[in-house]
Protein backbone atom coordinates (compact mmCIF):
# COMPACT_ATOMS: atom_id res chain seq x y z
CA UNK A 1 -61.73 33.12 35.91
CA UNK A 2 -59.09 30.40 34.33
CA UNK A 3 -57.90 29.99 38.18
CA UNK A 4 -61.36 29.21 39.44
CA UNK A 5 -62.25 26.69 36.40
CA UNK A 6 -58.76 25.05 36.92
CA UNK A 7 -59.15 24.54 40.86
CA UNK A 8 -62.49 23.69 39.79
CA UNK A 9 -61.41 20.56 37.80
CA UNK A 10 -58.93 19.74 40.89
CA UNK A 11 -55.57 20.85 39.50
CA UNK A 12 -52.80 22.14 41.57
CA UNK A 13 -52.30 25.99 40.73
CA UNK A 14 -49.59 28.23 41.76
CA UNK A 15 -50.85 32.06 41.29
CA UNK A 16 -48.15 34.14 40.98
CA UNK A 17 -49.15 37.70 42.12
CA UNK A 18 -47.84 41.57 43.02
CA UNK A 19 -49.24 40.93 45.81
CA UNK A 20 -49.86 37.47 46.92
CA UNK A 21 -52.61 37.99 49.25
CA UNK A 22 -54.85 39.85 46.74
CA UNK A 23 -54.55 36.40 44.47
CA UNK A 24 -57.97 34.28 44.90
CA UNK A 25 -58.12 31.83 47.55
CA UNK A 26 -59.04 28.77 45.81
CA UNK A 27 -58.65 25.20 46.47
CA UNK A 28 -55.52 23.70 45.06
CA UNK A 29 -54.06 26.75 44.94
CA UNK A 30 -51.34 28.55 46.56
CA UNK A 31 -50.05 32.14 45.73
CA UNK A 32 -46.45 33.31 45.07
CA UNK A 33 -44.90 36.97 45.17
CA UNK A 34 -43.59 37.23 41.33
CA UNK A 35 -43.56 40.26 39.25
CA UNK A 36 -42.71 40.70 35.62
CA UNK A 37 -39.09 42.65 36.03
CA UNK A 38 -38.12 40.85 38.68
CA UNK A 39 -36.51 37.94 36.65
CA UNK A 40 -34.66 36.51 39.82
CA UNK A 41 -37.75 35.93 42.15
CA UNK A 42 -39.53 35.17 38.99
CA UNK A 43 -37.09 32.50 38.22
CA UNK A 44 -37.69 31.18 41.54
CA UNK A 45 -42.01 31.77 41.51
CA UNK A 46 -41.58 29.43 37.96
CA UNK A 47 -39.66 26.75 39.16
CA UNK A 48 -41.08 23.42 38.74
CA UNK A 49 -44.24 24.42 37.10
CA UNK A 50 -45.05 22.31 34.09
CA UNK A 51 -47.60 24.63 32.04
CA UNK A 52 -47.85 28.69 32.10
CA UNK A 53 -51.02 31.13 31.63
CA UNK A 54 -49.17 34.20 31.09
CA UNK A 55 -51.88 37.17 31.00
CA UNK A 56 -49.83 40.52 29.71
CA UNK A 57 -48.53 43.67 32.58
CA UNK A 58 -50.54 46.62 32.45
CA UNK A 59 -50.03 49.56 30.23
CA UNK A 60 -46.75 50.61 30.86
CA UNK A 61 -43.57 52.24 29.35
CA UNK A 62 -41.26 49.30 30.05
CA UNK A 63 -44.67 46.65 28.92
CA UNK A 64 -42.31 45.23 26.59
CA UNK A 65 -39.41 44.82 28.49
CA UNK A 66 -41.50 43.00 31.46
CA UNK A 67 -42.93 40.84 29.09
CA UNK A 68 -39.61 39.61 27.44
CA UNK A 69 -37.87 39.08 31.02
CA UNK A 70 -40.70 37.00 32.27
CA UNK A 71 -40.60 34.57 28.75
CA UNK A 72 -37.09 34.38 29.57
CA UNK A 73 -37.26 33.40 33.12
CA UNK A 74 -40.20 31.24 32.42
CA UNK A 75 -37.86 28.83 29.08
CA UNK A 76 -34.81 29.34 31.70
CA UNK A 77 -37.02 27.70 34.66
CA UNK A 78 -38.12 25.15 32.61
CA UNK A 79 -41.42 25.86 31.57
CA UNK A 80 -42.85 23.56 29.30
CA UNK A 81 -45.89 25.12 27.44
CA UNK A 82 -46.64 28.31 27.83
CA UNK A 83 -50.52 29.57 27.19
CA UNK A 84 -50.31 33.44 26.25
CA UNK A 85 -53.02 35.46 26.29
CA UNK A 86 -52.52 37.87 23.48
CA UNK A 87 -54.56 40.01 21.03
CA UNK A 88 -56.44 39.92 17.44
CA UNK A 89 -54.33 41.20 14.74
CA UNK A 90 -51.13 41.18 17.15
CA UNK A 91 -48.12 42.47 13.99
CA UNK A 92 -44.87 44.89 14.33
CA UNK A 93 -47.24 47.22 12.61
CA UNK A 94 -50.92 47.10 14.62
CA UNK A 95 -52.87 50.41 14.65
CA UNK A 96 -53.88 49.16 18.61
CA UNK A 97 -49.92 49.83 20.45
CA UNK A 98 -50.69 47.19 22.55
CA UNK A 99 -51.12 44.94 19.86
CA UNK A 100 -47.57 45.49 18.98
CA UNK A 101 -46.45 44.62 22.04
CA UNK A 102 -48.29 41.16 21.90
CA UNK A 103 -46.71 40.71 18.91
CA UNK A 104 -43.21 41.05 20.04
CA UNK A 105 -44.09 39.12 23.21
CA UNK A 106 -45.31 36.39 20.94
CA UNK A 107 -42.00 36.22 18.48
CA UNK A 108 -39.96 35.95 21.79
CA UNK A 109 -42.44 33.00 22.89
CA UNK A 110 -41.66 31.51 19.69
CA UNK A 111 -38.20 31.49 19.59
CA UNK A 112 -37.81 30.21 23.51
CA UNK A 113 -37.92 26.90 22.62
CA UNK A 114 -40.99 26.05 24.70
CA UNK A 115 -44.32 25.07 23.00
CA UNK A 116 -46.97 27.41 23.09
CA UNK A 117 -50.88 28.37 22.76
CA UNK A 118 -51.67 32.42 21.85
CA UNK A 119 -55.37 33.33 22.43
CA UNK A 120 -55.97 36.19 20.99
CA UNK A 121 -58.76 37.91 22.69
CA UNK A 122 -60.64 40.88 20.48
CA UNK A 123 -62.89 43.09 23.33
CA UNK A 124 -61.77 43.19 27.03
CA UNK A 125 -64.95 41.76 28.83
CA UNK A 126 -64.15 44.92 31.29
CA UNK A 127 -65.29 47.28 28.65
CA UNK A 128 -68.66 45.98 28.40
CA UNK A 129 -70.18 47.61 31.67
CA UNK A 130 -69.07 50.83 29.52
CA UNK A 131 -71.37 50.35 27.09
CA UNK A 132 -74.97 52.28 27.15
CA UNK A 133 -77.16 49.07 28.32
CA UNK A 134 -74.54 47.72 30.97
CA UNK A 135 -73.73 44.54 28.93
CA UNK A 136 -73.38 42.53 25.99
CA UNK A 137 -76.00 42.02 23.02
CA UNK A 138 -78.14 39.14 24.60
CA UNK A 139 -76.94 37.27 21.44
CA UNK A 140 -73.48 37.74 21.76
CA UNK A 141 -72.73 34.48 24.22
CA UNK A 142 -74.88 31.35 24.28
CA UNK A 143 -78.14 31.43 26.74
CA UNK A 144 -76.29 28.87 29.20
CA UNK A 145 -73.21 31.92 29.71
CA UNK A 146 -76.07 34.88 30.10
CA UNK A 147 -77.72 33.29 33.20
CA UNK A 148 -74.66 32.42 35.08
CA UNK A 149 -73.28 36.18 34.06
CA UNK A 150 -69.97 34.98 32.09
CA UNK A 151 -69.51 34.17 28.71
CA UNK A 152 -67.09 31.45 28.11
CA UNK A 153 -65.18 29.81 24.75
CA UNK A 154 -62.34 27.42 24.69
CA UNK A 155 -58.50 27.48 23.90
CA UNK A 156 -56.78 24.39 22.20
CA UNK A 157 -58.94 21.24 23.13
CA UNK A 158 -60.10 23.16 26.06
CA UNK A 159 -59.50 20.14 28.54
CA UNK A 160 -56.61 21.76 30.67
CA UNK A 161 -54.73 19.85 27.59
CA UNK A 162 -52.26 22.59 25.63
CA UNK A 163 -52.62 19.71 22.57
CA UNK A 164 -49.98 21.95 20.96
CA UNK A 165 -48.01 24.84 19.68
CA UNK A 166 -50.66 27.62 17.54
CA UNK A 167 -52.33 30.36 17.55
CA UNK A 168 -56.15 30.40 18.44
């Protein structure tokens, strides 16, 4: 979704992908074969880009690990601002495990040096076709969202604009 409402607005994208040719084809856009423990061709997928939207590996054993290697290649590639896309309540001591990791992922963030935006997210939109009526509450996103079959909300200034290091 934050591909397609980039390319929408005309921006250049580079998707960086598993598998390039499952990435969206979008215009703008061109897809690069990067994964998250692969710090070399990561290093290499990140060069020259200006502004990150990190979005965290799936569940894994080694989550963690991915997720620190790919902050690291993105501050060593020169990554300006990098856009996380974390979790409520993310603390060393979160009752949700991945919330931990998030945490830890955001310290290292932090510390790289570059500046950075966390949105912290609280319900995977995923989970709602698991709930009994198919969907959300009608009331839970504004009447505009419910026709078009998204609900949508804004990060920083929500302009493409980081406007910042902080937590959302």
């Amino acid at each position: 979704m934050v591909a397609r409402l980039l390319s929408e607005r005309g921006l250049p994208l580079r998707l960086l992908a598993n598998t390039p040719s499952r990435a969206p084809k979008l215009p703008g856009a061109h897809a690069v074969q990067c994964s998250y423990e692969d710090t070399p061709a990561s290093r290499e997928a990140l060069s020259g880009v200006d502004i990150l939207f990190m979005v965290s590996a799936p569940e894994s054993e080694d989550r963690l690990d991915k997720h620190l290697a790919f902050v690291d290649a993105a501050a060593a590639s020169g990554v300006r601002h990098i856009v996380y896309l974390s979790f409520m309540n993310a603390a060393p001591d979160a009752t949700f495990t991945l919330a931990r990791t998030h945490f830890h992922t955001e310290e290292r963030i932090k510390a790289s040096g570059m500046t950075y935006t966390f949105l912290r997210d609280n319900f995977y939109a995923d989970f709602f076709v698991a709930l009994p009526d198919g969907g959300p509450h009608p009331r839970a996103c504004g009447r505009r969202a419910r026709r078009r079959g998204r609900a949508r909300g804004r990060g920083g200034r929500g302009r493409g604009d980081p406007g910042g290091s902080g937590a959302l």
